[in-house]
PDB file of N, CA and C in Angstrom:
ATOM      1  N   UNK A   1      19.195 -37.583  -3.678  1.00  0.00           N
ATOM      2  CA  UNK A   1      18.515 -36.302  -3.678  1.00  0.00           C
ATOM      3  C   UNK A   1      19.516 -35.195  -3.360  1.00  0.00           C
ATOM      4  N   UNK A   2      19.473 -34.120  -3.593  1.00  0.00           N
ATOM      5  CA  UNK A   2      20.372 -33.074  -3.636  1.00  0.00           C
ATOM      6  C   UNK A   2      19.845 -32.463  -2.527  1.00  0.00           C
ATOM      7  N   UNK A   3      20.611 -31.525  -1.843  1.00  0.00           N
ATOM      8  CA  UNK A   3      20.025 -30.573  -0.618  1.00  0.00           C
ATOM      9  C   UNK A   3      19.730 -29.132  -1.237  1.00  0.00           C
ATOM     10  N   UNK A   4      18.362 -28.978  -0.285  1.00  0.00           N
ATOM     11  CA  UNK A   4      17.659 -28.146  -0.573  1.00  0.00           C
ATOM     12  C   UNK A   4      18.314 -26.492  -0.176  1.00  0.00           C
ATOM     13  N   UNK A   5      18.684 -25.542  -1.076  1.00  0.00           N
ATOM     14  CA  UNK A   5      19.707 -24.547  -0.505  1.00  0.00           C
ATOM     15  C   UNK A   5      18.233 -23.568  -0.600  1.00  0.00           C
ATOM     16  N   UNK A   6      18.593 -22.717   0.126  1.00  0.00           N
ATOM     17  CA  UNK A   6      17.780 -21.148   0.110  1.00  0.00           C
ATOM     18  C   UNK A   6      17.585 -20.926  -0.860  1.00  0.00           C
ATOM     19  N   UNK A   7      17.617 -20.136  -2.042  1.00  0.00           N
ATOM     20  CA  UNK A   7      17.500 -20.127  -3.254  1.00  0.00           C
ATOM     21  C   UNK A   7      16.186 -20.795  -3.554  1.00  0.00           C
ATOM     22  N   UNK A   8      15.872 -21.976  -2.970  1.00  0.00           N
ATOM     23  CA  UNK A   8      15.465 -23.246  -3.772  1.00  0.00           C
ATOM     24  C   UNK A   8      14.020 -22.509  -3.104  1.00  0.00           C
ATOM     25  N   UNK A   9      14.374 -22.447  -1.980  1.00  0.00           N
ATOM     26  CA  UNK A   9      12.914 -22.190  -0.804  1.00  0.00           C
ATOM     27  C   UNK A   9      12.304 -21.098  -1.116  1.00  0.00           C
ATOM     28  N   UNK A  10      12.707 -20.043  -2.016  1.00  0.00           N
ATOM     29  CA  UNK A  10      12.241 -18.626  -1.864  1.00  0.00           C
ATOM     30  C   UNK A  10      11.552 -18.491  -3.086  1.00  0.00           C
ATOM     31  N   UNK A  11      10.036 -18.617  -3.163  1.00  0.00           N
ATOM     32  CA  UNK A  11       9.092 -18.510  -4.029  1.00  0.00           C
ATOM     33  C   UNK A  11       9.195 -17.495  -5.057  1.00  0.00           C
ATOM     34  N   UNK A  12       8.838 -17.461  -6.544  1.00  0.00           N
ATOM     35  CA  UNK A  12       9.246 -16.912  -7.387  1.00  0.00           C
ATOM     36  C   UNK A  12       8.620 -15.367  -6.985  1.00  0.00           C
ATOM     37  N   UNK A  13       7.654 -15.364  -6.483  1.00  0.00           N
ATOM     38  CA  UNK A  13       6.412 -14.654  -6.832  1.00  0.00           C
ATOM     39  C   UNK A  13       6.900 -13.804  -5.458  1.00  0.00           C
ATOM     40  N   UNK A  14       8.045 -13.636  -4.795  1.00  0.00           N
ATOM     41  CA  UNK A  14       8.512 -12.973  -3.620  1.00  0.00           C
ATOM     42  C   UNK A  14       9.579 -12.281  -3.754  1.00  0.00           C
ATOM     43  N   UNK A  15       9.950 -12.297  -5.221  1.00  0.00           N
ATOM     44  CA  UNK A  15      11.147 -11.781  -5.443  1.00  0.00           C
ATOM     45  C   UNK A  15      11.618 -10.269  -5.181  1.00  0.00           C
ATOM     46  N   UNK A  16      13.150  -9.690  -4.902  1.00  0.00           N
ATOM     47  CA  UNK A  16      12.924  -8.420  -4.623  1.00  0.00           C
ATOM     48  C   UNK A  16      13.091  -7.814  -6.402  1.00  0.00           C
ATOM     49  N   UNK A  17      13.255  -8.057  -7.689  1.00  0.00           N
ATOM     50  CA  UNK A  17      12.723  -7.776  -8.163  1.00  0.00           C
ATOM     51  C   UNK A  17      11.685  -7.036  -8.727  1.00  0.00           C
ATOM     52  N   UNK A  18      10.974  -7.729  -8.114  1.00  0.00           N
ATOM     53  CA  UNK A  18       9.067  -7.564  -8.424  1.00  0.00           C
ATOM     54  C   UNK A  18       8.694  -5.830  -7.156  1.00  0.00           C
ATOM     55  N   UNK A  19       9.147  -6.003  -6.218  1.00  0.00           N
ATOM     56  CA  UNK A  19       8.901  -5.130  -5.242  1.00  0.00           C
ATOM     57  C   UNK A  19      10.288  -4.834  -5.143  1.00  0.00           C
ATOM     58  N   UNK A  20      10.894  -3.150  -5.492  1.00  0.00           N
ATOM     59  CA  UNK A  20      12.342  -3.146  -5.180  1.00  0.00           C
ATOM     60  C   UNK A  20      12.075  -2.266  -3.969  1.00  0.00           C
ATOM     61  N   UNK A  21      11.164  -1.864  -3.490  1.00  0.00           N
ATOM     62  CA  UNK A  21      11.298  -1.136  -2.246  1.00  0.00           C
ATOM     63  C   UNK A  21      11.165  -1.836  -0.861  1.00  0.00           C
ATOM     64  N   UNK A  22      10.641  -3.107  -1.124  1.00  0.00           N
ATOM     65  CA  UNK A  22      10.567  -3.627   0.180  1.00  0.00           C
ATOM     66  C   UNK A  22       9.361  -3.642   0.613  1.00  0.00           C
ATOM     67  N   UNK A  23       8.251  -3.032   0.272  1.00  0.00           N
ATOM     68  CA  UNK A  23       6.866  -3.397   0.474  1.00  0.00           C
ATOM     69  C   UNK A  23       6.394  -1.942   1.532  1.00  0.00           C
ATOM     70  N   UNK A  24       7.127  -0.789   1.228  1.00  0.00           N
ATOM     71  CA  UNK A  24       7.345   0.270   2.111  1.00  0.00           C
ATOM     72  C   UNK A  24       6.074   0.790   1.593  1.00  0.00           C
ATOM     73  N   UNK A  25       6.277   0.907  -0.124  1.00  0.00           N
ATOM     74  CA  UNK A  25       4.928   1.572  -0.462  1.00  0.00           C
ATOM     75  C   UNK A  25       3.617   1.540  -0.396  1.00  0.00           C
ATOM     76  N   UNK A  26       3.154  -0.240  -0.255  1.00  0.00           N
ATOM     77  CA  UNK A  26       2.194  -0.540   0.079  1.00  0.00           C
ATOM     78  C   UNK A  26       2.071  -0.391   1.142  1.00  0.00           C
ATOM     79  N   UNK A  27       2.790  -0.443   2.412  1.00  0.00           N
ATOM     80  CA  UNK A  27       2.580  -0.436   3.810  1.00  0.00           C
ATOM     81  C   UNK A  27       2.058   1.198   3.811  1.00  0.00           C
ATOM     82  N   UNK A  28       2.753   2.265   3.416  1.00  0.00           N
ATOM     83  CA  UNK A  28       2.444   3.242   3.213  1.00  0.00           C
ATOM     84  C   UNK A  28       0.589   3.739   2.743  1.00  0.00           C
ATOM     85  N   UNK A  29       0.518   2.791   1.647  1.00  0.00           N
ATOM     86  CA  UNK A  29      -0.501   3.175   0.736  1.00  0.00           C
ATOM     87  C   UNK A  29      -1.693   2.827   1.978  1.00  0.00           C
ATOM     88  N   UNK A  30      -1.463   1.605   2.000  1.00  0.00           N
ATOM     89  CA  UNK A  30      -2.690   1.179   2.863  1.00  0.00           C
ATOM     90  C   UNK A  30      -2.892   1.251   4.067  1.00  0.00           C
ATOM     91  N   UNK A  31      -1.552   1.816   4.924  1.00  0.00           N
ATOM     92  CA  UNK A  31      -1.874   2.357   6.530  1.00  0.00           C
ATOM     93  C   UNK A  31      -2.834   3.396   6.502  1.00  0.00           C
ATOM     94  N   UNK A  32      -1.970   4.337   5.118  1.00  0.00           N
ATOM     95  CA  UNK A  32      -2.920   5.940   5.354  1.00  0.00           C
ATOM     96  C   UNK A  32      -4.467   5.790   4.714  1.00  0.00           C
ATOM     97  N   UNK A  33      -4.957   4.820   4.074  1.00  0.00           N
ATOM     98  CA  UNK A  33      -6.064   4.643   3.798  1.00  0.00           C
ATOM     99  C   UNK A  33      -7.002   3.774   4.999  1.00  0.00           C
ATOM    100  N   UNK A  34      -6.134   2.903   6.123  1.00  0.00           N
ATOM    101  CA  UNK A  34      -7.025   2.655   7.334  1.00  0.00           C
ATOM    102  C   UNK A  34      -6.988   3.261   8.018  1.00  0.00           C
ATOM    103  N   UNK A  35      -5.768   4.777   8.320  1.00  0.00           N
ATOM    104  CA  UNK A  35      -6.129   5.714   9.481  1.00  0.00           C
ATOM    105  C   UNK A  35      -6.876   6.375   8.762  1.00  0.00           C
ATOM    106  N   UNK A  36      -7.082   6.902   7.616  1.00  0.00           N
ATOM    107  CA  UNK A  36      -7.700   7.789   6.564  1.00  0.00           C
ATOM    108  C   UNK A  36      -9.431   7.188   7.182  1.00  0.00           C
ATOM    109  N   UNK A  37     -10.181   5.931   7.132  1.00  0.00           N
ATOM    110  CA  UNK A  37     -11.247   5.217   7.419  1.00  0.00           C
ATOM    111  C   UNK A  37     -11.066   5.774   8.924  1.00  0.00           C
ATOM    112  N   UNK A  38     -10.181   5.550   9.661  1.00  0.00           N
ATOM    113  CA  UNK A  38     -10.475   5.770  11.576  1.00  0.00           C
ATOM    114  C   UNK A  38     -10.590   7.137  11.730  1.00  0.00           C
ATOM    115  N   UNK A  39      -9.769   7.918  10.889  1.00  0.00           N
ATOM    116  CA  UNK A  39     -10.274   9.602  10.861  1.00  0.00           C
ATOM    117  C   UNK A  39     -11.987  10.044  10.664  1.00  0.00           C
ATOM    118  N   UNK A  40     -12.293   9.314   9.694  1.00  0.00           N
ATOM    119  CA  UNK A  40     -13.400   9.333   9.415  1.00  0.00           C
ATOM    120  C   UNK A  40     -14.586   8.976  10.346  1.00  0.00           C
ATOM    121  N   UNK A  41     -14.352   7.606  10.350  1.00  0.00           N
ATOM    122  CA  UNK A  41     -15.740   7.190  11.316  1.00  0.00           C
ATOM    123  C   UNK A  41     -15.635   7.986  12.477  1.00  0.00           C
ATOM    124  N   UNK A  42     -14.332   8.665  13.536  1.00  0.00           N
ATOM    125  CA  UNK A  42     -14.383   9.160  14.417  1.00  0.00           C
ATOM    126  C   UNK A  42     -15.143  10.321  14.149  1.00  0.00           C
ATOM    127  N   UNK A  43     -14.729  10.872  13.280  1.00  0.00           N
ATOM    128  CA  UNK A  43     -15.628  12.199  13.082  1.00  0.00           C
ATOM    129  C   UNK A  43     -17.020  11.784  12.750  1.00  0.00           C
ATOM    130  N   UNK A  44     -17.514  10.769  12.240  1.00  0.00           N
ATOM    131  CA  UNK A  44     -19.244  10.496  12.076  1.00  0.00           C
ATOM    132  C   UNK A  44     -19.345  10.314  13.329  1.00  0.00           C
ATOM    133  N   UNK A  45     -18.712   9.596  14.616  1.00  0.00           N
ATOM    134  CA  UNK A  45     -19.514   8.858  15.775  1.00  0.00           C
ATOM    135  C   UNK A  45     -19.339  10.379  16.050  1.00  0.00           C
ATOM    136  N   UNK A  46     -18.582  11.837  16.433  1.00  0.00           N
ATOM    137  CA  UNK A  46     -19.047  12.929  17.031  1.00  0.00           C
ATOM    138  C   UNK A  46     -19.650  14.016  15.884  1.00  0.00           C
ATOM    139  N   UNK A  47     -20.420  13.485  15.357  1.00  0.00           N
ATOM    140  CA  UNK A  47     -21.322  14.474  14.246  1.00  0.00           C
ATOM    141  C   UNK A  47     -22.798  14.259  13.673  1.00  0.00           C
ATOM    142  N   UNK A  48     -22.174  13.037  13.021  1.00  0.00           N
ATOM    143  CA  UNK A  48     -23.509  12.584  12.530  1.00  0.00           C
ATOM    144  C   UNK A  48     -24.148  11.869  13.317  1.00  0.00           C
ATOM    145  N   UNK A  49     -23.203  10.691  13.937  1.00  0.00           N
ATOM    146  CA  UNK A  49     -24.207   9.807  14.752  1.00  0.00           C
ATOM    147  C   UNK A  49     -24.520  10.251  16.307  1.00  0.00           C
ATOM    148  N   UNK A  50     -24.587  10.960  16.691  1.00  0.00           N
ATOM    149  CA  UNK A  50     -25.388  11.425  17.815  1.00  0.00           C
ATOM    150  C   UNK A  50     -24.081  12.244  19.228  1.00  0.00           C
ATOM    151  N   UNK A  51     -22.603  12.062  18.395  1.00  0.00           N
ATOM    152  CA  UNK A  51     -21.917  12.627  19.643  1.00  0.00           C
ATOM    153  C   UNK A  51     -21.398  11.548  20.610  1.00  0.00           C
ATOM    154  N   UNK A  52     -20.515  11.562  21.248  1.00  0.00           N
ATOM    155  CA  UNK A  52     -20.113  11.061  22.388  1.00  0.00           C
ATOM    156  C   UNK A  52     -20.284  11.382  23.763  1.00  0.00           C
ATOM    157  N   UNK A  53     -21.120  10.713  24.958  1.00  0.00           N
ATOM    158  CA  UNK A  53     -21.236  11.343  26.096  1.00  0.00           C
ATOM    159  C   UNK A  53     -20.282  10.784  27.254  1.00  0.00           C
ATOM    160  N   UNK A  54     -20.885  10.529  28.107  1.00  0.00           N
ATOM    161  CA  UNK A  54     -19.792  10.592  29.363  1.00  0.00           C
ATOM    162  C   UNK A  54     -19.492   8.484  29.179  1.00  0.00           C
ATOM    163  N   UNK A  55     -20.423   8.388  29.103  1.00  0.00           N
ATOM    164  CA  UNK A  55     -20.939   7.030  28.802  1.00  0.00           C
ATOM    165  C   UNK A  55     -21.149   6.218  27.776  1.00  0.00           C
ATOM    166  N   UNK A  56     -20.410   7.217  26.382  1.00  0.00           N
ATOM    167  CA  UNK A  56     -20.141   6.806  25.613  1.00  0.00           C
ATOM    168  C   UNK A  56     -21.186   7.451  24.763  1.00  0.00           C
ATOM    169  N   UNK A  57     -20.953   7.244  23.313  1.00  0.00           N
ATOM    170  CA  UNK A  57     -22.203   7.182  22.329  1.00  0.00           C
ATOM    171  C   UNK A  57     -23.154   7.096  22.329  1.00  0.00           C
ATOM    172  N   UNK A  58     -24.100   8.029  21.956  1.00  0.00           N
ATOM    173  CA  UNK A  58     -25.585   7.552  22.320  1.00  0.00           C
ATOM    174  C   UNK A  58     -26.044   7.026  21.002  1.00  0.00           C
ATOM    175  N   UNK A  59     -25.571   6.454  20.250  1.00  0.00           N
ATOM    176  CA  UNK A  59     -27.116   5.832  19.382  1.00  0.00           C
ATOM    177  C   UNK A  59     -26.260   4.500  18.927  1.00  0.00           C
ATOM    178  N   UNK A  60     -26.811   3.606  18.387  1.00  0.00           N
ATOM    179  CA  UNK A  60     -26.363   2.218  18.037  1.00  0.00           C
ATOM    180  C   UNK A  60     -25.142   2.445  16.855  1.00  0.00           C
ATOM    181  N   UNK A  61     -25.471   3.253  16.030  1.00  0.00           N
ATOM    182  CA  UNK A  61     -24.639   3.515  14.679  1.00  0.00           C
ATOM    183  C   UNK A  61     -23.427   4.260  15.587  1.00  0.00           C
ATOM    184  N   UNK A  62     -23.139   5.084  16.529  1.00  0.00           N
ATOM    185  CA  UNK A  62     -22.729   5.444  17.194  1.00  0.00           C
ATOM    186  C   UNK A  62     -21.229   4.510  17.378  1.00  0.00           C
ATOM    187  N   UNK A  63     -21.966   3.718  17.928  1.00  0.00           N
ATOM    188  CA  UNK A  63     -21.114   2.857  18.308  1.00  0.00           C
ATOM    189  C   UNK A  63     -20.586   2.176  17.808  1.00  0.00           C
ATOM    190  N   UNK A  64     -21.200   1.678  16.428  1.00  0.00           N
ATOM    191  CA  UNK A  64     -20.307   1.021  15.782  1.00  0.00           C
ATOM    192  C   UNK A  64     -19.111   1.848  15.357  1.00  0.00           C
ATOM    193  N   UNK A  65     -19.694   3.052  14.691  1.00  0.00           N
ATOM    194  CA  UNK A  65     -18.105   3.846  13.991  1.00  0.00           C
ATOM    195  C   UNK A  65     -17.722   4.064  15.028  1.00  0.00           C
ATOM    196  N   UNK A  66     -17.513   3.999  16.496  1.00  0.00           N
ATOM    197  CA  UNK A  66     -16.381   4.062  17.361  1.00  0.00           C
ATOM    198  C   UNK A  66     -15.163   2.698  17.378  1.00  0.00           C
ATOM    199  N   UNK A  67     -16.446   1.570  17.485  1.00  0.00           N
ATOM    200  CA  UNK A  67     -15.646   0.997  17.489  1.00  0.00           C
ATOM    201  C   UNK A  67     -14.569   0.033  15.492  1.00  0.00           C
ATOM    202  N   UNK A  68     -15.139   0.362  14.710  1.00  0.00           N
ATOM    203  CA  UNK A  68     -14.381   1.039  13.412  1.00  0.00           C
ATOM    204  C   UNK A  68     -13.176   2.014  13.650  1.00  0.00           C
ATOM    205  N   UNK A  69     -13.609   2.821  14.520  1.00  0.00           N
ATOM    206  CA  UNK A  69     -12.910   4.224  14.275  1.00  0.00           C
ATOM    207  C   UNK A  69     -11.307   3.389  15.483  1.00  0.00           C
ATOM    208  N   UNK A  70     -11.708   2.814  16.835  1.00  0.00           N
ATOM    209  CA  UNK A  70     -10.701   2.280  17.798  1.00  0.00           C
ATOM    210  C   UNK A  70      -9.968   0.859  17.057  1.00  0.00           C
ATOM    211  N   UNK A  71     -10.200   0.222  16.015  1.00  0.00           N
ATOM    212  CA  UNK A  71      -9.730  -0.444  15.556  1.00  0.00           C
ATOM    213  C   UNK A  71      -8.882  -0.206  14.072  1.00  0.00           C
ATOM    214  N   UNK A  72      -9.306   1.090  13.575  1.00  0.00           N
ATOM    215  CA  UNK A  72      -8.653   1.378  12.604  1.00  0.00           C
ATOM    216  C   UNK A  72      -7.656   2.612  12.832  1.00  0.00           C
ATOM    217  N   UNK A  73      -7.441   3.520  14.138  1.00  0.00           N
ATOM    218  CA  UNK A  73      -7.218   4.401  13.676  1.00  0.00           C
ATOM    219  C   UNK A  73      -5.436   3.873  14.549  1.00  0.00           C
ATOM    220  N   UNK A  74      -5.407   3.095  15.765  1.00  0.00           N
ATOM    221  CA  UNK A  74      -4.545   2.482  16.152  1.00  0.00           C
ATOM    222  C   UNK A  74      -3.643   1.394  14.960  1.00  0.00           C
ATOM    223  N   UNK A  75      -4.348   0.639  14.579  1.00  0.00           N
ATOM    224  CA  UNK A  75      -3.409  -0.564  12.994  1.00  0.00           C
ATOM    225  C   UNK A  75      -3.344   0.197  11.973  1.00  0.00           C
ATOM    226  N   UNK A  76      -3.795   1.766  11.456  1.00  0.00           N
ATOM    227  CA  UNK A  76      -3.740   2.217  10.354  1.00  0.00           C
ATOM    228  C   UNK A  76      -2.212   3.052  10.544  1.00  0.00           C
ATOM    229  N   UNK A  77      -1.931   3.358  12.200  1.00  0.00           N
ATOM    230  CA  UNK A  77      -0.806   4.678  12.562  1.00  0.00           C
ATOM    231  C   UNK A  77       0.296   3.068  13.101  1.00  0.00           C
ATOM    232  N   UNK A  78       0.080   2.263  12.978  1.00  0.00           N
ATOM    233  CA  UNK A  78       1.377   1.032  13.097  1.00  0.00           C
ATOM    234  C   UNK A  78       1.792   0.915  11.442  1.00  0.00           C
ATOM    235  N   UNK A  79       1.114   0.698  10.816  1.00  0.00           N
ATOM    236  CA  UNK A  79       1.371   0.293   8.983  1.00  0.00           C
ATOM    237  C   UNK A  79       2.111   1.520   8.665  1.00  0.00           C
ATOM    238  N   UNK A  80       1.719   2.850   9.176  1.00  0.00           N
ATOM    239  CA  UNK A  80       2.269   4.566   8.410  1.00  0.00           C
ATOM    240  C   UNK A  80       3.420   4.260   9.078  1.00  0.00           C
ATOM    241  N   UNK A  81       3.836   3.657  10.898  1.00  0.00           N
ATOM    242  CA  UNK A  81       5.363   4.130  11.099  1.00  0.00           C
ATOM    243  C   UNK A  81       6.154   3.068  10.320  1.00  0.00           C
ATOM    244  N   UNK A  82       5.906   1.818   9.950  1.00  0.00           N
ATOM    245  CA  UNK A  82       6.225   0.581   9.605  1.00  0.00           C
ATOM    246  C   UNK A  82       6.848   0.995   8.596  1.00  0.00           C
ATOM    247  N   UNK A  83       6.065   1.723   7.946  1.00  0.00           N
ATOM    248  CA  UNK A  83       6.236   2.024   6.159  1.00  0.00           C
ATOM    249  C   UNK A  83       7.251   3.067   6.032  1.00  0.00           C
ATOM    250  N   UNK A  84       6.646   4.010   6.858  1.00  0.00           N
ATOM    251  CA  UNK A  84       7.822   5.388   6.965  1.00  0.00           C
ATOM    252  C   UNK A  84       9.141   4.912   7.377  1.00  0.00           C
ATOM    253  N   UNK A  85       9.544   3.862   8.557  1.00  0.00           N
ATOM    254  CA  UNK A  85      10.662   3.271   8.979  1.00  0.00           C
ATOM    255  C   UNK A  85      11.206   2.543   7.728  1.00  0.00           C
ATOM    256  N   UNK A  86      10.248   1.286   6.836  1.00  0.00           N
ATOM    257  CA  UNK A  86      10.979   0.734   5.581  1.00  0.00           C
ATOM    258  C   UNK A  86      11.346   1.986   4.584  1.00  0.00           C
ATOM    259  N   UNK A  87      11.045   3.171   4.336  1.00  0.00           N
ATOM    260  CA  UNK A  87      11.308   3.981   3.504  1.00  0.00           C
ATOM    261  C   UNK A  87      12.680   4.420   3.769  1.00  0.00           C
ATOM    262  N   UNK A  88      12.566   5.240   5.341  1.00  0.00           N
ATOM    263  CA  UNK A  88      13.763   5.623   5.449  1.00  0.00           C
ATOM    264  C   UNK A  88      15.337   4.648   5.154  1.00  0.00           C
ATOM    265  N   UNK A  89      14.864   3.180   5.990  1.00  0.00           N
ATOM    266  CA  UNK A  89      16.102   1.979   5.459  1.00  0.00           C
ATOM    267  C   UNK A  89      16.304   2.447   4.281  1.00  0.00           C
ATOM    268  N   UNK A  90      15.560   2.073   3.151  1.00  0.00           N
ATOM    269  CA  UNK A  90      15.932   1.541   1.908  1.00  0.00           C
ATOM    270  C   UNK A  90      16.514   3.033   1.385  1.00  0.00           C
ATOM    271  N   UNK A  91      16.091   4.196   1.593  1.00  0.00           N
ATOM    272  CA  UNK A  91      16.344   5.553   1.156  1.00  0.00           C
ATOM    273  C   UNK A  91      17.993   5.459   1.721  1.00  0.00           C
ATOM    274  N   UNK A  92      18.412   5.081   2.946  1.00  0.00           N
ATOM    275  CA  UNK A  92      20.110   5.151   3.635  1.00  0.00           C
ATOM    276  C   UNK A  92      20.438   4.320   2.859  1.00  0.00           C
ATOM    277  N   UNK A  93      20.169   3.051   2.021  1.00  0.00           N
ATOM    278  CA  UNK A  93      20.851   1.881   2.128  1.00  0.00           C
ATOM    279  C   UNK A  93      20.936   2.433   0.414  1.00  0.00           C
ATOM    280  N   UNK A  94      20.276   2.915  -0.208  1.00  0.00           N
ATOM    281  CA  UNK A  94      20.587   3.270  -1.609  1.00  0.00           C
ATOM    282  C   UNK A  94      21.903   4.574  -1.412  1.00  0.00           C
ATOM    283  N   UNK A  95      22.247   4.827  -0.127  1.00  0.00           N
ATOM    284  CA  UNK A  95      23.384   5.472  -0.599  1.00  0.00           C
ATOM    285  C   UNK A  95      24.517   4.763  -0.765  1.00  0.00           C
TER     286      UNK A  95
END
């Protein structure tokens, strides 16, 4: 049997090829579309759904887009610096 070199291990379908940026754009595309969702629901839980009090939200829907809004608006602003950081690399490294 022959030994297995790197090359061998690295799936076709992963190539940099296929993605020459590094996956910056998608990280991009789809951070700002889950903080884009946490922008949102935050503004329904203080508008539509009844406001925020001392004690939190008053109505059931309330609460859910808070907690939508605390889960998306934190993993949507990690994917934007992620993406913005792979942009800048690949933007230095093309000089």
């Amino acid at each position: 049997m022959s030994p297995v070199t790197m090359r061998d291990s690295i799936p076709a379908e992963v190539s940099s090829t296929e993605n020459p940026d590094g996956g910056a754009g998608q990280l991009l595309r789809w951070g700002a579309s889950t903080l884009g969702a946490g922008i949102f629901f935050a503004i329904l839980t203080k508008t539509v759904f009844g406001g925020i009090g001392p004690q939190g939200p008053h109505t059931n829907s309330g609460w859910l887009a808070l907690i939508a809004a605390m889960g998306c608006l934190p993993f949507g602003s990690m994917l934007v610096l992620l993406g913005a950081a792979k942009w800048l690399r690949n933007k230095r490294s093309r000089r």
